[in-house]
N, C-alpha and C. Protein backbone atom coordinates (compact mmCIF):
# COMPACT_ATOMS: atom_id res chain seq x y z
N UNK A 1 0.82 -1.19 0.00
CA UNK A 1 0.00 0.00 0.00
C UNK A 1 0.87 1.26 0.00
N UNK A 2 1.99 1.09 0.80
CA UNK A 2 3.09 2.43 0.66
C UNK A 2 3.61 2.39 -1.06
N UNK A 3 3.76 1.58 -1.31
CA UNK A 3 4.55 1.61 -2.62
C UNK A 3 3.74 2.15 -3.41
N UNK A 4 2.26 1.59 -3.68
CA UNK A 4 1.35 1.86 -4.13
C UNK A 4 1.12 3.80 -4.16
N UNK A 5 0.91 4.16 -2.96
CA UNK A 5 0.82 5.54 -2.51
C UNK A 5 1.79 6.63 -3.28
N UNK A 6 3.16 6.22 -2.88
CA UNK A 6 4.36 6.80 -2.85
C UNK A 6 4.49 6.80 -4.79
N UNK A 7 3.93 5.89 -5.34
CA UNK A 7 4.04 5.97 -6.61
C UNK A 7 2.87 6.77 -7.85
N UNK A 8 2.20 7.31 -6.61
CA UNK A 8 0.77 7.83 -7.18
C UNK A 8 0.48 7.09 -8.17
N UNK A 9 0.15 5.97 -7.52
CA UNK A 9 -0.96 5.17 -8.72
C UNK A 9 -2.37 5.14 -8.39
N UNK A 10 -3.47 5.72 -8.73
CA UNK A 10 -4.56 6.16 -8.64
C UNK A 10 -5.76 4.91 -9.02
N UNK A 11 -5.26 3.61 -10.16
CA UNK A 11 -6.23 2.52 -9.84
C UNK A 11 -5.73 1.84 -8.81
N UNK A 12 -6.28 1.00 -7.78
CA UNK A 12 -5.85 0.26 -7.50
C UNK A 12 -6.32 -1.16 -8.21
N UNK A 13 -5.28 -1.98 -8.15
CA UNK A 13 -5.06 -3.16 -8.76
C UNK A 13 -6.41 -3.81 -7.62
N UNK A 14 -6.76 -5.08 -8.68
CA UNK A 14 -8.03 -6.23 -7.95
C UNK A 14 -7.00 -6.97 -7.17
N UNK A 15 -6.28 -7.16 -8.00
CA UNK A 15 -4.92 -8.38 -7.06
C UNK A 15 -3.76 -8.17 -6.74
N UNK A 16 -3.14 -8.30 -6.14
CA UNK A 16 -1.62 -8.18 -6.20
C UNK A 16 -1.03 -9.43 -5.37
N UNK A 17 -0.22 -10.08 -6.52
CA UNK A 17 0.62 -10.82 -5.81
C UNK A 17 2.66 -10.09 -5.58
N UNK A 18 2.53 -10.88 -3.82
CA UNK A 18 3.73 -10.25 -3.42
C UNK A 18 4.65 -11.19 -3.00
N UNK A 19 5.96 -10.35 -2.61
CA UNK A 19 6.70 -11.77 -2.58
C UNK A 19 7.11 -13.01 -3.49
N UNK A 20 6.86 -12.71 -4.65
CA UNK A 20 6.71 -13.42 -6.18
C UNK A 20 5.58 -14.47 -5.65
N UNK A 21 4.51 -14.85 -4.91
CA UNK A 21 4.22 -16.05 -4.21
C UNK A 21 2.56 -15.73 -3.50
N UNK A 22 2.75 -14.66 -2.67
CA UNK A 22 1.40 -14.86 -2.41
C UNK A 22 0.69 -13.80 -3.06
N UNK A 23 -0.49 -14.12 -2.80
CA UNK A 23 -1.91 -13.48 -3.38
C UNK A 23 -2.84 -12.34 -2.74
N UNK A 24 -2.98 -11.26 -2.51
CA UNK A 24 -3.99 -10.77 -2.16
C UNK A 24 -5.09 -9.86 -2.84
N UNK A 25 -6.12 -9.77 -2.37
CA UNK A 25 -7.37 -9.16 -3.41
C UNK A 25 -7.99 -7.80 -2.55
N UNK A 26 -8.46 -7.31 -3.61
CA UNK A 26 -8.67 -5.62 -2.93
C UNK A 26 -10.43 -6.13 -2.18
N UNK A 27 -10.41 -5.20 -1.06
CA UNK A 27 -11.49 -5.32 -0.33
C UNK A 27 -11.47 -4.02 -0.11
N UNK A 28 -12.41 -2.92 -0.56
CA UNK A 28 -12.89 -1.82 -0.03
C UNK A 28 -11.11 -0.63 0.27
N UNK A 29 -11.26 -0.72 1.08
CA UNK A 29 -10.05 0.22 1.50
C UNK A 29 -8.31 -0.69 1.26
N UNK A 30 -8.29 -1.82 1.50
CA UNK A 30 -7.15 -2.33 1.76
C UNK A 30 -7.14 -3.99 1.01
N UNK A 31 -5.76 -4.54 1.18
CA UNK A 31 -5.79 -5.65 0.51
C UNK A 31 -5.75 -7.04 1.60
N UNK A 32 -6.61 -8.51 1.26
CA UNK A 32 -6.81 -9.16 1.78
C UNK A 32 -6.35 -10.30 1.27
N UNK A 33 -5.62 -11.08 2.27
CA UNK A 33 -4.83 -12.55 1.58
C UNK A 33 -5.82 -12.91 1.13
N UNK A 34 -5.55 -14.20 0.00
CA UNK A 34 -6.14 -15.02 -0.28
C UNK A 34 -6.23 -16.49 0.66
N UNK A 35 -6.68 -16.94 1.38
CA UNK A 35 -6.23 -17.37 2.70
C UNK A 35 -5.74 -18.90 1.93
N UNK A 36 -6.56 -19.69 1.80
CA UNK A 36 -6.46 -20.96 1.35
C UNK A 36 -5.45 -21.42 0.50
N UNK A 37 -4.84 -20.06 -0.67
CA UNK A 37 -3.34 -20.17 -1.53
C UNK A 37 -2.04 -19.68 -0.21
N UNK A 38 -2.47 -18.34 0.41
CA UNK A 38 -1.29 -18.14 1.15
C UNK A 38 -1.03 -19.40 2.65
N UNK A 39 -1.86 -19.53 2.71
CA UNK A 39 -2.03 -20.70 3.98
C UNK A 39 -0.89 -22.06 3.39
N UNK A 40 -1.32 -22.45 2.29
CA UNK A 40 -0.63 -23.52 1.52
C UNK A 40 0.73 -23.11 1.18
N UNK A 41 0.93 -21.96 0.77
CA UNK A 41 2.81 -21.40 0.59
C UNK A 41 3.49 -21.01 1.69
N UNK A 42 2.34 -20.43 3.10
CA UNK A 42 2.99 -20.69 4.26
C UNK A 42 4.03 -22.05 4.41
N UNK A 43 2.57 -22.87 4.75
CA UNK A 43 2.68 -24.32 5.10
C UNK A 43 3.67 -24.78 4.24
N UNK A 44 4.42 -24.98 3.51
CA UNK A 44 5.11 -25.76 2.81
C UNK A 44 6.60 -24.99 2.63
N UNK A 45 6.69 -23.75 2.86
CA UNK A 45 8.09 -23.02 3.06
C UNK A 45 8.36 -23.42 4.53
N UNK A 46 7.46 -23.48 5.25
CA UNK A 46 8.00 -23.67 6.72
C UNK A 46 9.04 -25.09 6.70
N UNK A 47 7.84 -26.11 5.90
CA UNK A 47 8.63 -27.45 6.07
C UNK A 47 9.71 -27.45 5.45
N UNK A 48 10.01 -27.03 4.10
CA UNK A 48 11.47 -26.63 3.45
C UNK A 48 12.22 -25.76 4.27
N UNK A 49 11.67 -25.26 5.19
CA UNK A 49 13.04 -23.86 5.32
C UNK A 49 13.92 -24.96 6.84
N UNK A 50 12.86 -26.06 7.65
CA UNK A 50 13.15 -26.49 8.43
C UNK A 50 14.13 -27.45 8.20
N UNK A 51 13.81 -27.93 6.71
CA UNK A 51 14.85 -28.98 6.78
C UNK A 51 16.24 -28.43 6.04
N UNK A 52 16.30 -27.17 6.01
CA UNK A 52 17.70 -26.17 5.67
C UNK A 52 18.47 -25.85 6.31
N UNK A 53 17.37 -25.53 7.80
CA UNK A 53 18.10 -24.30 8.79
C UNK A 53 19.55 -25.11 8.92
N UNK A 54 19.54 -26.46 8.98
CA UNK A 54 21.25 -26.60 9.67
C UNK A 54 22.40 -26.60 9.06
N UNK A 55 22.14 -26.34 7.35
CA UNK A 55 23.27 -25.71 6.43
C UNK A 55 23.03 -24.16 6.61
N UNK A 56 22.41 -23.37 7.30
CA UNK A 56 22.37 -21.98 6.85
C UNK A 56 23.50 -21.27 7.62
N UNK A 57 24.10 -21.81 8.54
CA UNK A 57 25.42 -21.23 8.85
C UNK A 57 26.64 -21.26 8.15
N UNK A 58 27.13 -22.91 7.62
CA UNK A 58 28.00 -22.91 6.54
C UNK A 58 28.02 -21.89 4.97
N UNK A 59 26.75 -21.67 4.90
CA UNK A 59 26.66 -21.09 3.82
C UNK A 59 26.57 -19.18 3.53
N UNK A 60 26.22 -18.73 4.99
CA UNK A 60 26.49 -17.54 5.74
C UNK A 60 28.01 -17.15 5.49
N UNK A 61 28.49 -18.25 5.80
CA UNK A 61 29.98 -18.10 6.45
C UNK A 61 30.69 -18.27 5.31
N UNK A 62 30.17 -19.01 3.97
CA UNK A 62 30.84 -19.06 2.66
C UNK A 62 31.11 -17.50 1.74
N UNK A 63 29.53 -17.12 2.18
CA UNK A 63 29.56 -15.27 1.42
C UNK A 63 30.29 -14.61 2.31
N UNK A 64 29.88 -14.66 3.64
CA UNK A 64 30.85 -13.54 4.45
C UNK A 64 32.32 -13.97 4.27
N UNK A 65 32.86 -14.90 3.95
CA UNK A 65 34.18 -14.95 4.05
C UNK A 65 34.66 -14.49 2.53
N UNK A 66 34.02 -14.58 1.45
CA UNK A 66 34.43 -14.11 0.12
C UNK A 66 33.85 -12.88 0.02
N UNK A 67 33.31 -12.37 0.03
CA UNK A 67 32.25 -11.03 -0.56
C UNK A 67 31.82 -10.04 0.92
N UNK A 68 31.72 -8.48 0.60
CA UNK A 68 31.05 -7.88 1.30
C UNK A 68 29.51 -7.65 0.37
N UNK A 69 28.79 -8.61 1.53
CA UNK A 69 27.20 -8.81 1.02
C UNK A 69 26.86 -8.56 2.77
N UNK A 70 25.23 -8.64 2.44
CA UNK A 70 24.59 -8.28 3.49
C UNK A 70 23.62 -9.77 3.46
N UNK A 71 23.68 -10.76 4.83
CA UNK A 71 22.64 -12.00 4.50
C UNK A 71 22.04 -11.85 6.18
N UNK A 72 20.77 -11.60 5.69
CA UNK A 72 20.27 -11.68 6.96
C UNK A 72 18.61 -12.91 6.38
N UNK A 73 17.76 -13.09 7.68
CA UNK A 73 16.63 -13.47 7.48
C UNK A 73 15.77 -12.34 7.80
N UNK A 74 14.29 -12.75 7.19
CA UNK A 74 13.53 -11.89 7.06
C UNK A 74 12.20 -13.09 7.47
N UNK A 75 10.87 -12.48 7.28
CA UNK A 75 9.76 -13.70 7.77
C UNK A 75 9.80 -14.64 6.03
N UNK A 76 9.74 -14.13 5.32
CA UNK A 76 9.47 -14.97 3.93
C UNK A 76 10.98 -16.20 3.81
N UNK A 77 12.32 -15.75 4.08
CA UNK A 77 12.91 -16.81 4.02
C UNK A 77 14.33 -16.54 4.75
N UNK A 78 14.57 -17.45 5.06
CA UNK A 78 15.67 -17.91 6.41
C UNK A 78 17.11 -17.18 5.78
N UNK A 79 17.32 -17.31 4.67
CA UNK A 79 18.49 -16.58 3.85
C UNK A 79 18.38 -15.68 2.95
N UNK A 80 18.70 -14.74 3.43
CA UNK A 80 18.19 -13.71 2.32
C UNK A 80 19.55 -13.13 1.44
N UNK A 81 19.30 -12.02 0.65
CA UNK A 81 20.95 -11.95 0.17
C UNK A 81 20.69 -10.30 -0.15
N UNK A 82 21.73 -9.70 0.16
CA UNK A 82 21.99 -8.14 -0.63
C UNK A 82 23.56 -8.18 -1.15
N UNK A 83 23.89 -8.43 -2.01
CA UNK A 83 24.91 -8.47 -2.73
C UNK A 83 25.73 -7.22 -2.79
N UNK A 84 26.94 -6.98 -2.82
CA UNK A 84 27.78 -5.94 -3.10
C UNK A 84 27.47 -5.27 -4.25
N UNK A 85 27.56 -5.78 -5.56
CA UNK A 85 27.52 -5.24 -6.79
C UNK A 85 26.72 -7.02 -7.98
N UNK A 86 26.31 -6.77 -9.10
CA UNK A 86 26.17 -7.75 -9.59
C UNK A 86 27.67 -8.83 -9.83
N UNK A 87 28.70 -8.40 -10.06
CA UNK A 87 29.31 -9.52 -10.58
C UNK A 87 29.56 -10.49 -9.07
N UNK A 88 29.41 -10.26 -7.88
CA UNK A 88 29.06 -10.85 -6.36
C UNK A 88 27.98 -11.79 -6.47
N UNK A 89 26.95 -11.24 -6.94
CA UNK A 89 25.79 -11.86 -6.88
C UNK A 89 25.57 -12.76 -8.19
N UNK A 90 26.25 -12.47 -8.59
CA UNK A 90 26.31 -13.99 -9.79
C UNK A 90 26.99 -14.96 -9.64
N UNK A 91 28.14 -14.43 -8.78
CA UNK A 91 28.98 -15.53 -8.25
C UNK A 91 28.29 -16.21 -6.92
N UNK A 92 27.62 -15.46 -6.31
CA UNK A 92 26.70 -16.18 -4.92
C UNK A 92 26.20 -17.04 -5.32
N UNK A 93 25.33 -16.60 -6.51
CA UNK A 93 23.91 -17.02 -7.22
C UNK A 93 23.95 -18.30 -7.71
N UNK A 94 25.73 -18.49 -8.50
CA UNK A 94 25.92 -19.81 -8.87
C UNK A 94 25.93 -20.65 -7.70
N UNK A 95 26.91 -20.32 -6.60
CA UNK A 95 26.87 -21.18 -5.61
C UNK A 95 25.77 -21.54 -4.70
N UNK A 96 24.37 -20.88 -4.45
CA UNK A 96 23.54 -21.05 -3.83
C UNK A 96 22.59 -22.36 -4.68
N UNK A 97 22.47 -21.79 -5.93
CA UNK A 97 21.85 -22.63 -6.97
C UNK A 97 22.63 -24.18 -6.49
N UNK A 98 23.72 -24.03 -6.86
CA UNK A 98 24.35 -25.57 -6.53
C UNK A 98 23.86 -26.25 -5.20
N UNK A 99 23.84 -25.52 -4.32
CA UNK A 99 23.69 -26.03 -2.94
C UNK A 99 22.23 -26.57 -3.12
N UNK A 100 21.06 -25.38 -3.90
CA UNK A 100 19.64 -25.64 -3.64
C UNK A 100 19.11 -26.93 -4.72
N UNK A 101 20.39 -27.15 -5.66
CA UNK A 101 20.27 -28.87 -6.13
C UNK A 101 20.15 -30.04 -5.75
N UNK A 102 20.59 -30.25 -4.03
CA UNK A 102 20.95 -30.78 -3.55
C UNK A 102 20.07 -31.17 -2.59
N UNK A 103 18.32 -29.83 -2.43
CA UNK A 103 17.42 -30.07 -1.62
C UNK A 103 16.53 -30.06 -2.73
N UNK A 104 15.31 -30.90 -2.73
CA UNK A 104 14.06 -30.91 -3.38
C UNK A 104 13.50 -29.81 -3.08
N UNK A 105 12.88 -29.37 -4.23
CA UNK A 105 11.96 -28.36 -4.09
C UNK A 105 12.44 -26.88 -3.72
N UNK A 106 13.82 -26.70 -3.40
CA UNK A 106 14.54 -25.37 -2.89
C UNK A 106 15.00 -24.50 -4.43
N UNK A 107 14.61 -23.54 -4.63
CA UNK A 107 14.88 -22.83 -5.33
C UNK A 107 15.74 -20.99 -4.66
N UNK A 108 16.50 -20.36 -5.78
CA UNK A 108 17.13 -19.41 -5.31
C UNK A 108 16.20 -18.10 -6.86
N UNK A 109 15.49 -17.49 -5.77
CA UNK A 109 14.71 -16.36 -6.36
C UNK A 109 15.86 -15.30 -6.32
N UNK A 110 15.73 -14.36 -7.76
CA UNK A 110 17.31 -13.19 -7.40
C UNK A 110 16.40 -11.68 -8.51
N UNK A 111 16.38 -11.43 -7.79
CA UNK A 111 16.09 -9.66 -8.58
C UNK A 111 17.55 -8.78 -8.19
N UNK A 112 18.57 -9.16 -9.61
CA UNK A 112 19.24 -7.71 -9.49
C UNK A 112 20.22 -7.92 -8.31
N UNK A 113 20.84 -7.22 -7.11
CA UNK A 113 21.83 -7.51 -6.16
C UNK A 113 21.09 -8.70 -4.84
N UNK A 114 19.75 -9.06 -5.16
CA UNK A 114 18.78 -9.36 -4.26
C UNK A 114 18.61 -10.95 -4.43
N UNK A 115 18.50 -11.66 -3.40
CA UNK A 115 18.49 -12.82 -3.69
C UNK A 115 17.63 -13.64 -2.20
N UNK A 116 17.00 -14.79 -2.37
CA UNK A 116 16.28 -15.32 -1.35
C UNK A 116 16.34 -16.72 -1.85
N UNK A 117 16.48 -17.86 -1.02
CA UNK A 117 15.46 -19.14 -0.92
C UNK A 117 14.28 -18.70 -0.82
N UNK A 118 13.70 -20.06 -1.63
CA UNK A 118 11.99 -20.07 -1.93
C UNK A 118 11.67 -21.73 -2.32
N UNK A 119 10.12 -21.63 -2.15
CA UNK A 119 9.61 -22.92 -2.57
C UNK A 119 9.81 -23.17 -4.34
N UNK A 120 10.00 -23.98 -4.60
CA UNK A 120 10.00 -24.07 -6.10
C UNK A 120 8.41 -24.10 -6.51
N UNK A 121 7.90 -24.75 -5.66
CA UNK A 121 6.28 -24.56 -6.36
C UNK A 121 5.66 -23.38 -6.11
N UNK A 122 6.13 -21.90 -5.73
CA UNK A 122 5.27 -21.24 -5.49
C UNK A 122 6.05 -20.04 -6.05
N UNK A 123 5.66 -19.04 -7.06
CA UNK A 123 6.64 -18.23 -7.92
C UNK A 123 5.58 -17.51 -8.38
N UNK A 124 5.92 -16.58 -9.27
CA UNK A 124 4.91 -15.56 -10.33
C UNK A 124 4.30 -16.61 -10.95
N UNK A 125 5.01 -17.29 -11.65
CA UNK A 125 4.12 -18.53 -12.78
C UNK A 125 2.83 -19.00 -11.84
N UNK A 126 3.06 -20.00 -10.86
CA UNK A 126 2.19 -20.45 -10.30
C UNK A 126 1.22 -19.92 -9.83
N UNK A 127 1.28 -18.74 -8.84
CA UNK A 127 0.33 -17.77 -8.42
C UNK A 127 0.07 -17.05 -9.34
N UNK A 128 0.44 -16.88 -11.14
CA UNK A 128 0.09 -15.94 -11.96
C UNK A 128 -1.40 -16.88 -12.43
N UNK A 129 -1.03 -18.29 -12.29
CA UNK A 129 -1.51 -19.43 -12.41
C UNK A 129 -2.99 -19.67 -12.07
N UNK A 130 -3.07 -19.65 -10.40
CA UNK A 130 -4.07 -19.61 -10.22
C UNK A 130 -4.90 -18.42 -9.48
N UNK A 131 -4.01 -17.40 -9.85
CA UNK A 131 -4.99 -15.80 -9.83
C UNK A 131 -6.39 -16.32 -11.23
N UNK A 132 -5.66 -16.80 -12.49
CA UNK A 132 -6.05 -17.43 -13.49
C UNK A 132 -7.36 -18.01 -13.33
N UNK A 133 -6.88 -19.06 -12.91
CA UNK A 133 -7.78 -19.80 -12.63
C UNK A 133 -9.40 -18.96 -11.66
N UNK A 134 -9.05 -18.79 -10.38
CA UNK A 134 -9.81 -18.13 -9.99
C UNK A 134 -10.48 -17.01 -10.31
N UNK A 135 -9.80 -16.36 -11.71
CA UNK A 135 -11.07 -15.40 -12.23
C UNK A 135 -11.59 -16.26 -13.70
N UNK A 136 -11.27 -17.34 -13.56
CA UNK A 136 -11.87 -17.89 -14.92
C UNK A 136 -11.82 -17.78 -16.24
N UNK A 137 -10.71 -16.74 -16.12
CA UNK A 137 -9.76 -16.64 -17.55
C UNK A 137 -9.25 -17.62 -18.38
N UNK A 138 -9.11 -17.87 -19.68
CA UNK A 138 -8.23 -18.66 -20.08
C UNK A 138 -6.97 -18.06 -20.13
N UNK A 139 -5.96 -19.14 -20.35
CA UNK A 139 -4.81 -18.57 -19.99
C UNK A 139 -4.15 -17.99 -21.21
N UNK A 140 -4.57 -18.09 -22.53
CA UNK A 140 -4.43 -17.91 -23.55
C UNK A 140 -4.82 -16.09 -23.51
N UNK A 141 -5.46 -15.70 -22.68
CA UNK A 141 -5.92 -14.14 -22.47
C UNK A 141 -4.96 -13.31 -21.36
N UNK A 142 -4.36 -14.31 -21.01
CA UNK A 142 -3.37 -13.53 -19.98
C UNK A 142 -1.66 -12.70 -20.48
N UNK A 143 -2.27 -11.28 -20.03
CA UNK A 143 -0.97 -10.59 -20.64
C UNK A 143 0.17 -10.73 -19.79
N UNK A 144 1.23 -11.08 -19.88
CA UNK A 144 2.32 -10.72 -18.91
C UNK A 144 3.97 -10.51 -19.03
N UNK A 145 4.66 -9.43 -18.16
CA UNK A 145 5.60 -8.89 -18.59
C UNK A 145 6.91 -8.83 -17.38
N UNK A 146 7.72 -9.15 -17.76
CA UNK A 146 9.22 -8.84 -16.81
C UNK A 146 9.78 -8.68 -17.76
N UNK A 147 11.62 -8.54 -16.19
CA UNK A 147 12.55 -7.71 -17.15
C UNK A 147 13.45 -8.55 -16.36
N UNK A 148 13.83 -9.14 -15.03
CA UNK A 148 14.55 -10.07 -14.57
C UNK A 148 14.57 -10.98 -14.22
N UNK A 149 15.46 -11.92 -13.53
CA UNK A 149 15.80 -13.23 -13.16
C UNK A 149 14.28 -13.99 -12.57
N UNK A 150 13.87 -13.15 -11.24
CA UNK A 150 12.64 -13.16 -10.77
C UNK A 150 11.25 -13.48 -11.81
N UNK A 151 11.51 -12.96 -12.96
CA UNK A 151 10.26 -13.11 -13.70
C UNK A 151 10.40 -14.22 -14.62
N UNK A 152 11.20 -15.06 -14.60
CA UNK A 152 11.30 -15.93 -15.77
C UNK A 152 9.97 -17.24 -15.57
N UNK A 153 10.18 -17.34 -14.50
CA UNK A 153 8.74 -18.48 -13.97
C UNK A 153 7.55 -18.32 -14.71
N UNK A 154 7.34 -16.74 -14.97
CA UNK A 154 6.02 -16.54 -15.58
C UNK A 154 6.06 -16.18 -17.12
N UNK A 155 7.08 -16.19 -17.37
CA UNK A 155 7.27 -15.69 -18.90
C UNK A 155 7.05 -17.00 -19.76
N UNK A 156 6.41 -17.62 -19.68
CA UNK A 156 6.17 -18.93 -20.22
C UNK A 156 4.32 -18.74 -20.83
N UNK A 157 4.46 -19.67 -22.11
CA UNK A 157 3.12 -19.80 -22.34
C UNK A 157 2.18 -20.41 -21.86
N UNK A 158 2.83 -21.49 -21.08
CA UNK A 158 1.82 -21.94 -20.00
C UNK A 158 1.39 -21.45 -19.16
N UNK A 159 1.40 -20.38 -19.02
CA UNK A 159 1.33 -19.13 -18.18
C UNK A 159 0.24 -17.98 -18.40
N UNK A 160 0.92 -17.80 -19.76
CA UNK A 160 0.01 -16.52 -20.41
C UNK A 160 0.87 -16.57 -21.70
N UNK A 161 -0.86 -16.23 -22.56
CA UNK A 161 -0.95 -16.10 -24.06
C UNK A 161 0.12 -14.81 -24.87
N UNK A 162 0.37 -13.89 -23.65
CA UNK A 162 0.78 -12.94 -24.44
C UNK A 162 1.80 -12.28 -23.23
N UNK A 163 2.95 -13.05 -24.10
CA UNK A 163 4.34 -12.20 -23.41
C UNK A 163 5.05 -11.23 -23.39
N UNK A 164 6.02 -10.29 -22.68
CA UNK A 164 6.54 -9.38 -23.10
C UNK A 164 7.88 -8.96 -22.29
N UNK A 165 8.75 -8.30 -22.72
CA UNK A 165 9.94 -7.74 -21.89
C UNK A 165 10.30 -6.12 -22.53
N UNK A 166 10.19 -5.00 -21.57
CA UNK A 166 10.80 -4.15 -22.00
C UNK A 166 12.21 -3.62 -22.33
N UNK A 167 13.05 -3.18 -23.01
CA UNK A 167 14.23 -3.12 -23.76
C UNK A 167 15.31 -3.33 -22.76
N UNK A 168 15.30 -2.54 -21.20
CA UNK A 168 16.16 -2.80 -20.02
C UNK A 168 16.04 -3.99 -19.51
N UNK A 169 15.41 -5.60 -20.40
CA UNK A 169 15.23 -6.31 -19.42
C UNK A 169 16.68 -7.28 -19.46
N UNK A 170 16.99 -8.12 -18.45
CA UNK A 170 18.53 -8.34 -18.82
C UNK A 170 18.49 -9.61 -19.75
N UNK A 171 19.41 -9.95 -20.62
CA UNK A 171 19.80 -10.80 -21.64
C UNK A 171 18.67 -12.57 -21.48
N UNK A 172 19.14 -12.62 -20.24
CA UNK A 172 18.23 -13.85 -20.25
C UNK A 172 16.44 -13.82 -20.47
N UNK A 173 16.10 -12.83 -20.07
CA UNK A 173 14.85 -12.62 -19.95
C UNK A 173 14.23 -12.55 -21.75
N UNK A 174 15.08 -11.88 -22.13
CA UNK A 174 14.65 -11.42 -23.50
C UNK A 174 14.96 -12.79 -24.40
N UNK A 175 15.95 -13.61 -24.06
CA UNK A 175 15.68 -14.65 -24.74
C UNK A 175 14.47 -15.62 -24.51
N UNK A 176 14.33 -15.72 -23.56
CA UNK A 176 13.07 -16.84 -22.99
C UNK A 176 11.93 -16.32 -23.75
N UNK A 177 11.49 -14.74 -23.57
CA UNK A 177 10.74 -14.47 -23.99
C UNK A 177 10.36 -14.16 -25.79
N UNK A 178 11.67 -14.42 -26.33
CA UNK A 178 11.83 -14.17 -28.18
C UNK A 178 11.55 -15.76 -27.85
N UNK A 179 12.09 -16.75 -27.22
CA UNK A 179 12.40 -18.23 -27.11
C UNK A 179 10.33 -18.63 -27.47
N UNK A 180 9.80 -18.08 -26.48
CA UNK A 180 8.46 -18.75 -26.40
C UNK A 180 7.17 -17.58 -27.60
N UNK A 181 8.07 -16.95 -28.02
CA UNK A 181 7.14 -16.42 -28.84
C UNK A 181 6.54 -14.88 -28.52
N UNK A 182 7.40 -14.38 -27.70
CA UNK A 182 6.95 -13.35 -26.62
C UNK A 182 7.43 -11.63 -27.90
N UNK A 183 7.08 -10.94 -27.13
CA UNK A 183 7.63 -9.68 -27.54
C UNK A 183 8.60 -8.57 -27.24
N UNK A 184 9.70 -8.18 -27.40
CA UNK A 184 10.54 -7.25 -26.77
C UNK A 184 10.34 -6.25 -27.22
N UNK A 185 10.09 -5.18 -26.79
CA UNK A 185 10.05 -3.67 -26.64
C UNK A 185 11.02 -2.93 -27.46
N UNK A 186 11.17 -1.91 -27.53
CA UNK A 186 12.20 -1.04 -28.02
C UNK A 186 12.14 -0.21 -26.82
N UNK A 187 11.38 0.06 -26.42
CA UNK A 187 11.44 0.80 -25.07
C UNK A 187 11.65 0.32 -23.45
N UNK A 188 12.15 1.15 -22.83
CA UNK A 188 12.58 0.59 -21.44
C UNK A 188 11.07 1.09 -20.48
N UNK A 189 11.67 0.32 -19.41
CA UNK A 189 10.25 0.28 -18.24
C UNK A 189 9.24 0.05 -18.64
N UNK A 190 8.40 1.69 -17.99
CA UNK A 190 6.83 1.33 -18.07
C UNK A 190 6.71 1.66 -19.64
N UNK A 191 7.59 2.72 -20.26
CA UNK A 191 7.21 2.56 -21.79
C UNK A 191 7.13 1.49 -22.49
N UNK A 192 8.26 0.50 -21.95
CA UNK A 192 8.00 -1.03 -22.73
C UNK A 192 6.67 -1.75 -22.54
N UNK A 193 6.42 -1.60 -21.45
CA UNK A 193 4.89 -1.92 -20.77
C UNK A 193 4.09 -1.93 -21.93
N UNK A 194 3.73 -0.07 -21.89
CA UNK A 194 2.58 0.06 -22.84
C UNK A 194 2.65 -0.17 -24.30
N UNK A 195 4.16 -0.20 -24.60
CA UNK A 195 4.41 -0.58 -25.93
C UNK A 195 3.93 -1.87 -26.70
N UNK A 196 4.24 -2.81 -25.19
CA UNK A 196 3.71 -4.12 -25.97
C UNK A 196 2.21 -4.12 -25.34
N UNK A 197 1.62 -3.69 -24.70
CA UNK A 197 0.09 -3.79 -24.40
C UNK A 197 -0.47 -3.60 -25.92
N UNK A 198 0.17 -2.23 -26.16
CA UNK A 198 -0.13 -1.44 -27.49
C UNK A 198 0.40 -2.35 -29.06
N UNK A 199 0.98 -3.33 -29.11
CA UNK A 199 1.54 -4.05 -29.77
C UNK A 199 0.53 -5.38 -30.36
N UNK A 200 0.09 -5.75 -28.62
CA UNK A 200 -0.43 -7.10 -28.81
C UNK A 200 -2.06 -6.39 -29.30
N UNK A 201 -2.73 -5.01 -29.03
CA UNK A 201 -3.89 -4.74 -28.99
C UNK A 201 -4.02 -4.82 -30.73
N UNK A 202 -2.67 -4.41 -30.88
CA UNK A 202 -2.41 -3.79 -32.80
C UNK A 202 -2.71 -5.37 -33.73
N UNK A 203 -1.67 -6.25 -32.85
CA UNK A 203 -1.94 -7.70 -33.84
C UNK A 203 -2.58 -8.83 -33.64
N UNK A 204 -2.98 -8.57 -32.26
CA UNK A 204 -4.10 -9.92 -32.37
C UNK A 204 -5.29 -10.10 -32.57
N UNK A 205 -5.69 -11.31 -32.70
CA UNK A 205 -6.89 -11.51 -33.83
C UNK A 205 -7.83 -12.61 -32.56
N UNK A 206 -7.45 -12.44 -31.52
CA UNK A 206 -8.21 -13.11 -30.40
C UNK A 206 -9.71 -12.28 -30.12
């Protein structure tokens, strides 16, 4: 709601999912979990994060001893990451990834110097998934757009009919999304936004 404010955005959104993971829906003044999806991504990070906690010191002690990063916990996940600069956090990123091979279901979410453990089943895709579902959309009508690491889950057609990345989005993103049929921008940010809103309104025949 601060972000919201602070950015003078004047609709408010029906949904917003946060945390790449959970769900909430507008009620009158403010926003309300979706109880029964967030209840279930509770429940199932708890049991993953429990059977982690007793590598999370070795692996503390791997970044602090190479890199000035910042790793603390937060309530969403037991390891969190603020990286020095990107070429840090790519080098973390590889090594966390390796480690989270090694647990089922552990995935390493990274926006940029930012990085967290997460459930693998619960991401933008999935919750883009069944926001989906629950308004009864096909998924073939669903627009959707990133620009980093974080968004690749949802940049898929199983996802949504109509993809996009604006021109700042980084190298990987823009392939996945040329990869599945998606659209890249010429423009950065929110101009890329409306560019491809304005793109897909121009050529499709849906």
């Amino acid at each position: 709601m601060e972000a919201l404010a602070r950015g003078g955005v004047e609709i408010e959104p029906d949904y917003l999912i946060l945390v790449e993971r959970e769900i909430y829906r507008h009620d009158e003044s403010q926003y309300v979990g979706v109880e029964d999806w967030n209840s279930g991504c509770t429940s199932a990070h708890a049991q993953l994060f429990s059977r982690i906690r007793p590598d999370l010191h070795k692996l503390v002690e791997w970044v602090n001893s190479r890199f000035h990063a910042r790793v603390y916990e937060d309530p969403y996940s037991p390891f969190c990451l603020i990286a020095g600069n990107n070429g840090d956090a790519d080098t973390i990123h590889d090594y966390l990834e390796a480690y989270a091979r090694t647990v089922p279901q552990l995935t390493v979410v990274r926006n940029d110097v930012y990085a967290r453990f997460s459930h693998a089943a619960y991401n933008k895709g999935t919750a883009l998934a069944e926001l989906t579902r629950r308004l009864g959309f096909s998924t073939k009508s669903v627009f959707t757009t990133g620009d980093h690491l974080n968004d690749l889950p949802m940049l898929q057609k199983q996802f949504a009919g109509y993809l996009a990345a604006p021109s700042n989005s980084i190298p990987e993103v823009k392939e996945q999304v040329r990869k599945e049929g998606g659209y890249v921008s010429r423009f950065a940010n929110g101009y890329g936004v409306a560019d491809s809103i304005k793109y897909y309104l121009e050529t499709s025949t849906a």
